[in-house]
Protein backbone atom coordinates (compact mmCIF):
# COMPACT_ATOMS: atom_id res chain seq x y z
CA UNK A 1 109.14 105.42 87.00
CA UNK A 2 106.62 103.98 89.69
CA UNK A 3 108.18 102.37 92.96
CA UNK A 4 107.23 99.44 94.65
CA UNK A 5 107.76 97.83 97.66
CA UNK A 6 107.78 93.73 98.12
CA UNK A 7 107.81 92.59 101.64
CA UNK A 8 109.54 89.22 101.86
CA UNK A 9 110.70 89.70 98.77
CA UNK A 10 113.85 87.26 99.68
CA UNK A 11 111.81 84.01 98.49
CA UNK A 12 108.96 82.15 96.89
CA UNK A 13 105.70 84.90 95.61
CA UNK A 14 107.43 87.94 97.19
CA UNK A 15 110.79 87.29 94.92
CA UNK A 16 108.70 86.43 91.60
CA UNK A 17 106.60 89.80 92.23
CA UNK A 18 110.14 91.52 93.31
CA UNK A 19 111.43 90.15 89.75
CA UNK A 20 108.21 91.05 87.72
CA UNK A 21 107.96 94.41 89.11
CA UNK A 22 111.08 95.17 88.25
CA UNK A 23 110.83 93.53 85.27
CA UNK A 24 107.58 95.74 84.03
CA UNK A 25 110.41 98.87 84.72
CA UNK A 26 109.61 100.01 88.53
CA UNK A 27 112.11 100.73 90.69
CA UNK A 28 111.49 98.38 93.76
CA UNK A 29 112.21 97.80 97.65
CA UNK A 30 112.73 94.30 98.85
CA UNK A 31 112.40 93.93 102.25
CA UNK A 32 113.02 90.58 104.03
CA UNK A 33 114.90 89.22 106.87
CA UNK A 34 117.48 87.06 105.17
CA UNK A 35 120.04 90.20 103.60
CA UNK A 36 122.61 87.78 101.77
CA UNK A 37 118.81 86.29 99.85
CA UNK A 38 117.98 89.73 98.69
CA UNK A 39 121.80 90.57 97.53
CA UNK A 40 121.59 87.82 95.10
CA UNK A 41 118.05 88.94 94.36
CA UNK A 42 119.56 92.47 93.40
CA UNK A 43 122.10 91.08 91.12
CA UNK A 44 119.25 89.83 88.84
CA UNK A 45 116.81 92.70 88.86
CA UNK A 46 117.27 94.83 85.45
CA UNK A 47 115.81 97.75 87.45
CA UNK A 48 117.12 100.07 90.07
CA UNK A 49 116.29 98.27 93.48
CA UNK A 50 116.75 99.29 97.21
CA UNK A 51 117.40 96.40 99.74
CA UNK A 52 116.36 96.83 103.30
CA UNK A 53 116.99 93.97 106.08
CA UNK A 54 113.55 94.36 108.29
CA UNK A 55 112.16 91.60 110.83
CA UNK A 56 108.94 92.54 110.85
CA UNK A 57 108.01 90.11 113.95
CA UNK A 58 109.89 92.76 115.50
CA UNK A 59 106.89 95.64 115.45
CA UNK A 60 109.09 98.99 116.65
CA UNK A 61 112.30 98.38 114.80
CA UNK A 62 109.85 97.05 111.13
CA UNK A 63 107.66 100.68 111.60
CA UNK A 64 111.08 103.02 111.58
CA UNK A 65 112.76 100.64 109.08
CA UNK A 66 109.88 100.72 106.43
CA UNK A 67 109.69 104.49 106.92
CA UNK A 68 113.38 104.79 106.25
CA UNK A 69 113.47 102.72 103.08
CA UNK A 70 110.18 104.84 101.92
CA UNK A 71 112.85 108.04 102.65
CA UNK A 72 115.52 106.44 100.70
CA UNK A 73 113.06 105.59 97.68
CA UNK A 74 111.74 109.03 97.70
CA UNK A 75 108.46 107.15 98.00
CA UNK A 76 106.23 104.42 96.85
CA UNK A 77 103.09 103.58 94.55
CA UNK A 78 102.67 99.94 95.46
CA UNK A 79 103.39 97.82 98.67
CA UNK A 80 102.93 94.11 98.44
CA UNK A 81 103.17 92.69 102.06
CA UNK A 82 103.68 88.56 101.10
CA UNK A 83 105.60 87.63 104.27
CA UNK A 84 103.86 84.80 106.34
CA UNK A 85 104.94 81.64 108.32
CA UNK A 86 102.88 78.69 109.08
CA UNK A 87 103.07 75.74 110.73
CA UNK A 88 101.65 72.28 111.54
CA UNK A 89 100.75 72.65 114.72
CA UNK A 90 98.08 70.23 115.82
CA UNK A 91 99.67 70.19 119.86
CA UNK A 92 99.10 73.79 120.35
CA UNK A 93 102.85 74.47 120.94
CA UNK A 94 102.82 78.12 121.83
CA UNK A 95 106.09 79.04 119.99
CA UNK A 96 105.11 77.99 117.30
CA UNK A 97 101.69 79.57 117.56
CA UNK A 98 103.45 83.08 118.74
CA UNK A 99 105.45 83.05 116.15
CA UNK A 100 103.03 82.85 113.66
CA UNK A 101 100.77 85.57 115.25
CA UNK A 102 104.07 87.96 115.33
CA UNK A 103 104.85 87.33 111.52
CA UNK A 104 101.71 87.32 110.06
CA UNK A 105 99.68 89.65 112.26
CA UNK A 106 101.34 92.02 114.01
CA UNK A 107 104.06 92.21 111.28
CA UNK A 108 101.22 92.72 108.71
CA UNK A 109 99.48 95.60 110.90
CA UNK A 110 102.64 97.16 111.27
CA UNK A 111 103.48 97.27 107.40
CA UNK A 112 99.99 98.09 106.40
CA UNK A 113 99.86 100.69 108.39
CA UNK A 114 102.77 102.34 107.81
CA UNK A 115 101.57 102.18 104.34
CA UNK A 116 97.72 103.00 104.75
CA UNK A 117 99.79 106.66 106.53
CA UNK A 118 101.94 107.20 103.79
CA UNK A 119 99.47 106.98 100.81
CA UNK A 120 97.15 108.72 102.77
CA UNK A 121 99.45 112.04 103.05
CA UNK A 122 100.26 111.31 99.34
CA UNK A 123 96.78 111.04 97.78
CA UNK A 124 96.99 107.55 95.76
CA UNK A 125 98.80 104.09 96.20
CA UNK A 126 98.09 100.45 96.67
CA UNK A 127 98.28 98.51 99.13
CA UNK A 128 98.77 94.40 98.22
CA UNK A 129 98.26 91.82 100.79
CA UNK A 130 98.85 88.21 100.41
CA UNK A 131 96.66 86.38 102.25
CA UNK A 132 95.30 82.67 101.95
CA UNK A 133 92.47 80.14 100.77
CA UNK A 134 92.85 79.37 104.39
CA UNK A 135 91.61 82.55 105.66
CA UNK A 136 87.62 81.32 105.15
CA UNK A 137 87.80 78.15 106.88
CA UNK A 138 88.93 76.77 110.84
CA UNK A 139 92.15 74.40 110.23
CA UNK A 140 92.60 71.87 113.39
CA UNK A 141 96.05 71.48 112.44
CA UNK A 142 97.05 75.11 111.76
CA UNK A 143 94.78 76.98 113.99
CA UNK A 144 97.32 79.59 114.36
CA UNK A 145 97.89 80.05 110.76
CA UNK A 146 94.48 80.39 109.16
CA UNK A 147 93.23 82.21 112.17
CA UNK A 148 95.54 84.98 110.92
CA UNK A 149 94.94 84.89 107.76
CA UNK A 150 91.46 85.64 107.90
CA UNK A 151 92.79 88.38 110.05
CA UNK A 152 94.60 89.83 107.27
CA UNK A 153 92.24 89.81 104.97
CA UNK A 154 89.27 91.54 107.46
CA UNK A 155 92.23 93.89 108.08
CA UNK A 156 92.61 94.59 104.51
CA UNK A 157 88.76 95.05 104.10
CA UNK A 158 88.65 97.32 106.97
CA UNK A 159 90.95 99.46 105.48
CA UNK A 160 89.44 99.57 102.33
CA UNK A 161 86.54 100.65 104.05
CA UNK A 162 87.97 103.18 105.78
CA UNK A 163 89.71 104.70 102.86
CA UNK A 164 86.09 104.61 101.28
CA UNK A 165 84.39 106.73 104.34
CA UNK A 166 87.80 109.17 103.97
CA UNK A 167 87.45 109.47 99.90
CA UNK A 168 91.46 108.79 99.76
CA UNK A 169 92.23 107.34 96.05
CA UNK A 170 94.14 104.37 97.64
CA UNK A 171 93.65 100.84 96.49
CA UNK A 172 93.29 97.97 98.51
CA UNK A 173 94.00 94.04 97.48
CA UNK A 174 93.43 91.35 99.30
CA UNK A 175 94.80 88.29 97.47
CA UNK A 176 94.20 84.71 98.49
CA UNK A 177 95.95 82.15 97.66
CA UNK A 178 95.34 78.36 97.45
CA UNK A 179 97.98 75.89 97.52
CA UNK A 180 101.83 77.37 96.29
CA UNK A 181 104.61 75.64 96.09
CA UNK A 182 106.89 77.18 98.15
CA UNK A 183 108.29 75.77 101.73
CA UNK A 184 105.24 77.31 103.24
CA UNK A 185 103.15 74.06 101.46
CA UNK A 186 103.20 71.78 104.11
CA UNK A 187 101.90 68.52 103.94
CA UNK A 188 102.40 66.05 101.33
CA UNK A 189 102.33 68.45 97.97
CA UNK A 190 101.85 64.91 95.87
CA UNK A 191 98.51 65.20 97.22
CA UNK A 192 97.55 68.68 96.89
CA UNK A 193 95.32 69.74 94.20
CA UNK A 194 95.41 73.01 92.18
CA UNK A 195 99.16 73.81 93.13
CA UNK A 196 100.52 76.77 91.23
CA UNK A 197 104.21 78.10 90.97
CA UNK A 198 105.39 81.31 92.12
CA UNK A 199 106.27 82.51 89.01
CA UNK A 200 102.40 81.60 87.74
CA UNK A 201 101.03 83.17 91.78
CA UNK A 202 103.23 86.56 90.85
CA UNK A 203 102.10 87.18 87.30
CA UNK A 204 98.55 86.66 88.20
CA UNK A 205 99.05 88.82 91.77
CA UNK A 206 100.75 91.76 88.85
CA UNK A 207 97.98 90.89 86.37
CA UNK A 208 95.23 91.74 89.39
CA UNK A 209 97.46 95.05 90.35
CA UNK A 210 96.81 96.16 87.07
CA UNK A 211 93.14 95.29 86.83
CA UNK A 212 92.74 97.49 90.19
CA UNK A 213 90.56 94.24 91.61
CA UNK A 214 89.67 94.32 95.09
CA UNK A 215 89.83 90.38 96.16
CA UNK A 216 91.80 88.04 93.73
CA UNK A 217 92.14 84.42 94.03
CA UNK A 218 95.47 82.39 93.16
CA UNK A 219 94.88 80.65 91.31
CA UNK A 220 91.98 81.47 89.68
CA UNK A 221 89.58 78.51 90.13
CA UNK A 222 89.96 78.94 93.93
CA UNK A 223 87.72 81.16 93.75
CA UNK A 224 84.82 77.97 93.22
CA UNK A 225 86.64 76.46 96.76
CA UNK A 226 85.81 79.77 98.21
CA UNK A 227 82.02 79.81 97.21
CA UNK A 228 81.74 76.33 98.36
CA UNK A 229 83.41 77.40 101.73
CA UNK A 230 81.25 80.30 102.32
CA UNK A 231 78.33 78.66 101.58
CA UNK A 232 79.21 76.12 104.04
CA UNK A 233 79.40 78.68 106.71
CA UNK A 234 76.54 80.38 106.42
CA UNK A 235 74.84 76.79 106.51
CA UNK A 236 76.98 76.38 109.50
């Protein structure tokens, strides 16, 4: 039975994936901050499932955590790393902004790399990581946020790279979504185009784990928004 771990698996894509993993028969690890979230998650999983309470803003106490739960599964085949924040933050307030760089980038290294280490010494795995639309284009209003999301998903192709130059049989995703609905939408989602659901983001995100794609784009007509935006740049 394969085993997979879902980071920030206590809400929105990362429970969906947690629950279609699980669903397709692998044992999985859910990993989020919020413990009493990923109790009632458990309760609804038909599969064996580990839980593990992990902050990973919190870089030192994420790395031995992960490599605990990894113990405890006897190891992984899969980690999807789907926890983010973002925020509206046209003033520049630098909580907000820290925050955002803790979560989503120095979490992320600290996941994928713990990861990247253990496949490595294993010979095979894939490595999932949820980034965003956002990641190709400057946002005025959320510099923070899509700053680190294109972060994430250079990371991501720098590991792939890497892994490439080493001739280690790991996979590496990078998926980017458009607009979810999920409490990380912000804005007026009346006015958003294109939204998808997190059940519809998670089967597609499983559907592209299966395919063994490299970049994936949720949904799939984002990918147009992302020729258009990378056209623009290089015009730019």
């Amino acid at each position: 039975m394969k085993k997979a771990i879902v980071v920030g698996a206590s809400s929105g894509i990362g429970k969906e994936l947690a629950t279609v993993l699980s669903n397709e028969g692998y044992i999985v690890g859910l990993v989020a901050r919020r413990t009493e979230n990923l109790l009632e998650l458990q309760k609804q999983l038909p599969h064996k499932s580990f839980i593990k309470c992990i902050d990973i803003s919190h870089p030192t106490d994420a790395k031995n955590l992960l490599e605990e739960l990894i113990k405890e599964m006897e190891g992984m085949d899969v980690i999807i790393i789907s926890s983010g924040v973002g925020h509206l933050n046209s003033n520049l307030n630098m909580d907000l902004e820290k925050e955002t760089i803790d979560v989503n980038v120095s979490g992320f290294v600290v996941m994928s790399n713990i990861a990247y280490k253990h496949f490595v010494s294993k010979g095979s795995g894939h490595i999932v990581g949820v980034s965003s639309i956002g990641a190709l284009m400057a946002n005025p209003t959320a510099p923070a946020y899509n700053a680190s999301k294109t972060f994430v998903s250079n990371y991501l192709v720098s590991i792939r790279k890497k892994l490439k130059l080493q001739k280690v049989n790991v996979l590496v995703t990078d998926v980017k979504c458009g607009f979810i609905d999920t409490n990380m939408a912000k804005g007026d989602k009346d006015k958003m185009f294109w939204v998808a659901s997190p059940e519809k983001a998670a089967l597609q995100i499983y559907d592209s784990l299966k395919k063994k794609k490299k970049t994936v784009y949720v949904s799939k007509r984002w990918r147009i928004i992302a020729w258009v935006l990378k056209i623009h740049s290089l015009s730019n």
